[in-house]
Protein backbone atom coordinates (compact mmCIF):
# COMPACT_ATOMS: atom_id res chain seq x y z
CA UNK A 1 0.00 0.00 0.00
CA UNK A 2 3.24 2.57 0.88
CA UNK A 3 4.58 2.06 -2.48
CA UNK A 4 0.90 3.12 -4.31
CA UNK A 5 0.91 6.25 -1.76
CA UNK A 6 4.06 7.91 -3.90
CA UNK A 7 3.36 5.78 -7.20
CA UNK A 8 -0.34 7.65 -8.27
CA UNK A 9 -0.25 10.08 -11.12
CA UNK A 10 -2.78 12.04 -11.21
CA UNK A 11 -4.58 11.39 -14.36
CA UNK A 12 -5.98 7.84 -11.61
CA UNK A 13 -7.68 10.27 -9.49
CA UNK A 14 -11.03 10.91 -10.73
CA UNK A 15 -11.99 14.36 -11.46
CA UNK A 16 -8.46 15.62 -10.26
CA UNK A 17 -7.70 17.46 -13.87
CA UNK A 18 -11.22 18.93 -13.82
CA UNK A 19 -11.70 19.85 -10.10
CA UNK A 20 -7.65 21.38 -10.68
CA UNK A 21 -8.72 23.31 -13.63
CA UNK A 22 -11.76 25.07 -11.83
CA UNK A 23 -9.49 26.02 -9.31
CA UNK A 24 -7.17 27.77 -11.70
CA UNK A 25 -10.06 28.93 -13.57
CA UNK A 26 -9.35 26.99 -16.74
CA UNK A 27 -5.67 29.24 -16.95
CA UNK A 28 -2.67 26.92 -17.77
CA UNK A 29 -0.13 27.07 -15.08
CA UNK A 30 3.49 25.42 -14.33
CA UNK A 31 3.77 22.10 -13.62
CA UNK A 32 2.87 21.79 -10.13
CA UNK A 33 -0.16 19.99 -7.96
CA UNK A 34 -3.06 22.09 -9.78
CA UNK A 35 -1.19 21.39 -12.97
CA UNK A 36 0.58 17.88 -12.90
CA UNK A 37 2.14 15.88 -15.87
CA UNK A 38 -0.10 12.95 -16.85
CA UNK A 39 2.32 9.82 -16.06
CA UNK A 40 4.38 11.39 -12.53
CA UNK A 41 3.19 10.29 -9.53
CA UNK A 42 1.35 13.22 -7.94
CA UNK A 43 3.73 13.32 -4.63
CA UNK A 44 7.10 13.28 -6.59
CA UNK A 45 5.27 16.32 -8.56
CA UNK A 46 4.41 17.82 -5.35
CA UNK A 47 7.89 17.77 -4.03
CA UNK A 48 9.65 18.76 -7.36
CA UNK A 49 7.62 22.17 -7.34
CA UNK A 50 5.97 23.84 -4.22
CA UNK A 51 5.74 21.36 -1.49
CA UNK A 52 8.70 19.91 0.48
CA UNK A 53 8.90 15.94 2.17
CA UNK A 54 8.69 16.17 5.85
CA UNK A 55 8.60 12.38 6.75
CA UNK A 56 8.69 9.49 4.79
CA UNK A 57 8.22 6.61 7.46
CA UNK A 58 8.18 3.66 5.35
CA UNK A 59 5.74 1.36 5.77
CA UNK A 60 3.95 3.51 7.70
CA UNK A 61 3.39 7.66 6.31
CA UNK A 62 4.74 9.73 4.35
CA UNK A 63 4.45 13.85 5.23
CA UNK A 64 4.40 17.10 3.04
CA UNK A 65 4.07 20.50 3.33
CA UNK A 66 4.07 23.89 1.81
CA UNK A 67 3.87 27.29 2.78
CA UNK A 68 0.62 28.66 2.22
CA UNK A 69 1.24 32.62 3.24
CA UNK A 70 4.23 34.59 4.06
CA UNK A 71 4.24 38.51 4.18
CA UNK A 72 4.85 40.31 1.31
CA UNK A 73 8.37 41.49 2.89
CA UNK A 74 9.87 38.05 3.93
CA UNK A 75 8.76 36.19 0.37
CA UNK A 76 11.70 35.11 -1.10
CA UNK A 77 12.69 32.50 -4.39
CA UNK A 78 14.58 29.31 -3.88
CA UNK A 79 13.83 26.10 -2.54
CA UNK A 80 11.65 25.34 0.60
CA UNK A 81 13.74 23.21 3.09
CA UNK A 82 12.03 21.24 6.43
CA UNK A 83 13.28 23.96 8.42
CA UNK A 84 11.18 26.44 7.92
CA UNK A 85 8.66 23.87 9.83
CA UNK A 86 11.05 24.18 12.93
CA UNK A 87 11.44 27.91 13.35
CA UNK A 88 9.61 30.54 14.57
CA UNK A 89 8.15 32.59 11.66
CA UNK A 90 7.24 36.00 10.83
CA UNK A 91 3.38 37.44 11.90
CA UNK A 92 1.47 36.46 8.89
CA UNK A 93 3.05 33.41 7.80
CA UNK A 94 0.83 30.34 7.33
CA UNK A 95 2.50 25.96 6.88
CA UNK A 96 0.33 23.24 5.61
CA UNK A 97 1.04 20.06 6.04
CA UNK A 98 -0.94 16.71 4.16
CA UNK A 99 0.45 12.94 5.00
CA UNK A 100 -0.76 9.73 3.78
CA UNK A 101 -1.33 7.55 7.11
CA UNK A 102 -0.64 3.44 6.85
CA UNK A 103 -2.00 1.51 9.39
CA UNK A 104 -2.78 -2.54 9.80
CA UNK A 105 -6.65 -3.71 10.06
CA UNK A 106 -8.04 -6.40 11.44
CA UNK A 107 -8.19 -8.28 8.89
CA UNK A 108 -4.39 -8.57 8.06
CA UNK A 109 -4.70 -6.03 5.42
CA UNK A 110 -4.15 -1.99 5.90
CA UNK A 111 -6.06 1.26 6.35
CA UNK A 112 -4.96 4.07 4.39
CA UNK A 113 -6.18 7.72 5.62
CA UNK A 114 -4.71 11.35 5.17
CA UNK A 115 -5.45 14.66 6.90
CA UNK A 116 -4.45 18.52 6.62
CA UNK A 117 -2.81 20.38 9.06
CA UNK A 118 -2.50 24.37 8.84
CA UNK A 119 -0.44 26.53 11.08
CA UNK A 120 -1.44 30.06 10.83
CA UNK A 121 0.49 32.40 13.26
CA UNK A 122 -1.78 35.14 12.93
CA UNK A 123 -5.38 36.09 13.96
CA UNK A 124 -5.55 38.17 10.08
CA UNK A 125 -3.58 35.23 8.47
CA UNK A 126 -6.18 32.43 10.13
CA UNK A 127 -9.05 34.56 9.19
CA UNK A 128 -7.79 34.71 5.67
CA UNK A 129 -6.58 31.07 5.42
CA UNK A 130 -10.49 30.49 6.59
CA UNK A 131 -12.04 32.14 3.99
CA UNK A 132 -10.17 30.20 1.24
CA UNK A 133 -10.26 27.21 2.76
CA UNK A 134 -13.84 27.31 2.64
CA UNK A 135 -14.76 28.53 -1.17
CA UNK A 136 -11.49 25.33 -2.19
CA UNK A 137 -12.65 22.59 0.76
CA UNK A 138 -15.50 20.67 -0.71
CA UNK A 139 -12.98 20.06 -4.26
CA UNK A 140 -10.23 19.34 -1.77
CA UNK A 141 -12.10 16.84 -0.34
CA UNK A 142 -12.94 15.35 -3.49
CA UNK A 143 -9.84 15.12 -4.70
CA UNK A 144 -8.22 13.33 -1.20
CA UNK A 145 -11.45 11.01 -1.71
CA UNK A 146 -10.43 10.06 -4.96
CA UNK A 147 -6.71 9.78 -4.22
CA UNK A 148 -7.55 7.51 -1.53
CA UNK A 149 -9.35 5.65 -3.91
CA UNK A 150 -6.81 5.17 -6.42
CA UNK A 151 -4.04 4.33 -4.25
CA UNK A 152 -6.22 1.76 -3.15
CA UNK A 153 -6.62 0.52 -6.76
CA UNK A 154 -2.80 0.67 -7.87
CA UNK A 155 -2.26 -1.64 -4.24
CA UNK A 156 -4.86 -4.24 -4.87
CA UNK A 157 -3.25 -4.61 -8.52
CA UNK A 158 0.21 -4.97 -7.15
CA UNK A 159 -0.76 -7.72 -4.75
């Protein structure tokens, strides 16, 4: 189950190229999440663009993040390292994290789940976080659905 986690591309999640498209209102983009290359698994595309790897516990989860907002004064090019998820950051700075969780069943087989985190350090940057995450949630949702979905697919056909 691990290895379908970072094997999915994301043309085997249902409805991830349209939900992806609505969110960038139909505008191309760079290869990234909202804009992924049909054949790459959909974490290596992740962490080749805007996200970074946080944990990769193998058998067990596998961790990414990104930074959602940093003030206009501290934004900065280059690559996003773990450390910025250790150290005290500037008002108005905002980390999400997602992970893939493996976990054994009673049945001898596994569980797969994942879950958001966000970490805004400001009452403004929490408010605005809010309001976002509310108009992109329900096609977020979807979309983890579906991944879930699909990585339970590409398992079952490896076993």
């Amino acid at each position: 189950m691990f290895a379908a986690v970072h094997a999915v591309p994301a043309d085997e999640i249902f409805l991830f190229r349209t939900l992806t498209a609505i969110r960038r209102f139909g505008r191309p983009g760079p290869e990234g999440i909202l804009n992924a290359p049909e054949k790459q698994p959909l974490l290596e595309v992740a962490t080749k663009t805007t996200f970074i790897q946080l944990t990769d516990d193998a058998p067990r989860e596998v961790v990414v993040g990104t930074v959602v907002a940093a003030p206009r004064s501290r934004r900065r090019s280059g690559r996003l390292t773990p450390e910025v998820f250790r150290k005290t950051l500037p008002a108005g700075a905002a980390l999400a994290a997602m992970n893939f969780l493996v976990t054994a069943d009673a049945r001898g087989g596994s569980d797969i789940s994942t879950e958001n985190r966000v970490y805004a350090n400001s009452p403004s940057v929490t408010r605005q976080f809010a309001v976002y995450w509310r108009l992109i949630h329900p096609g977020s949702d979807i979309i983890r659905r579906m991944w879930l979905r699909a990585i339970k697919r590409r398992a079952e056909r490896v076993d």
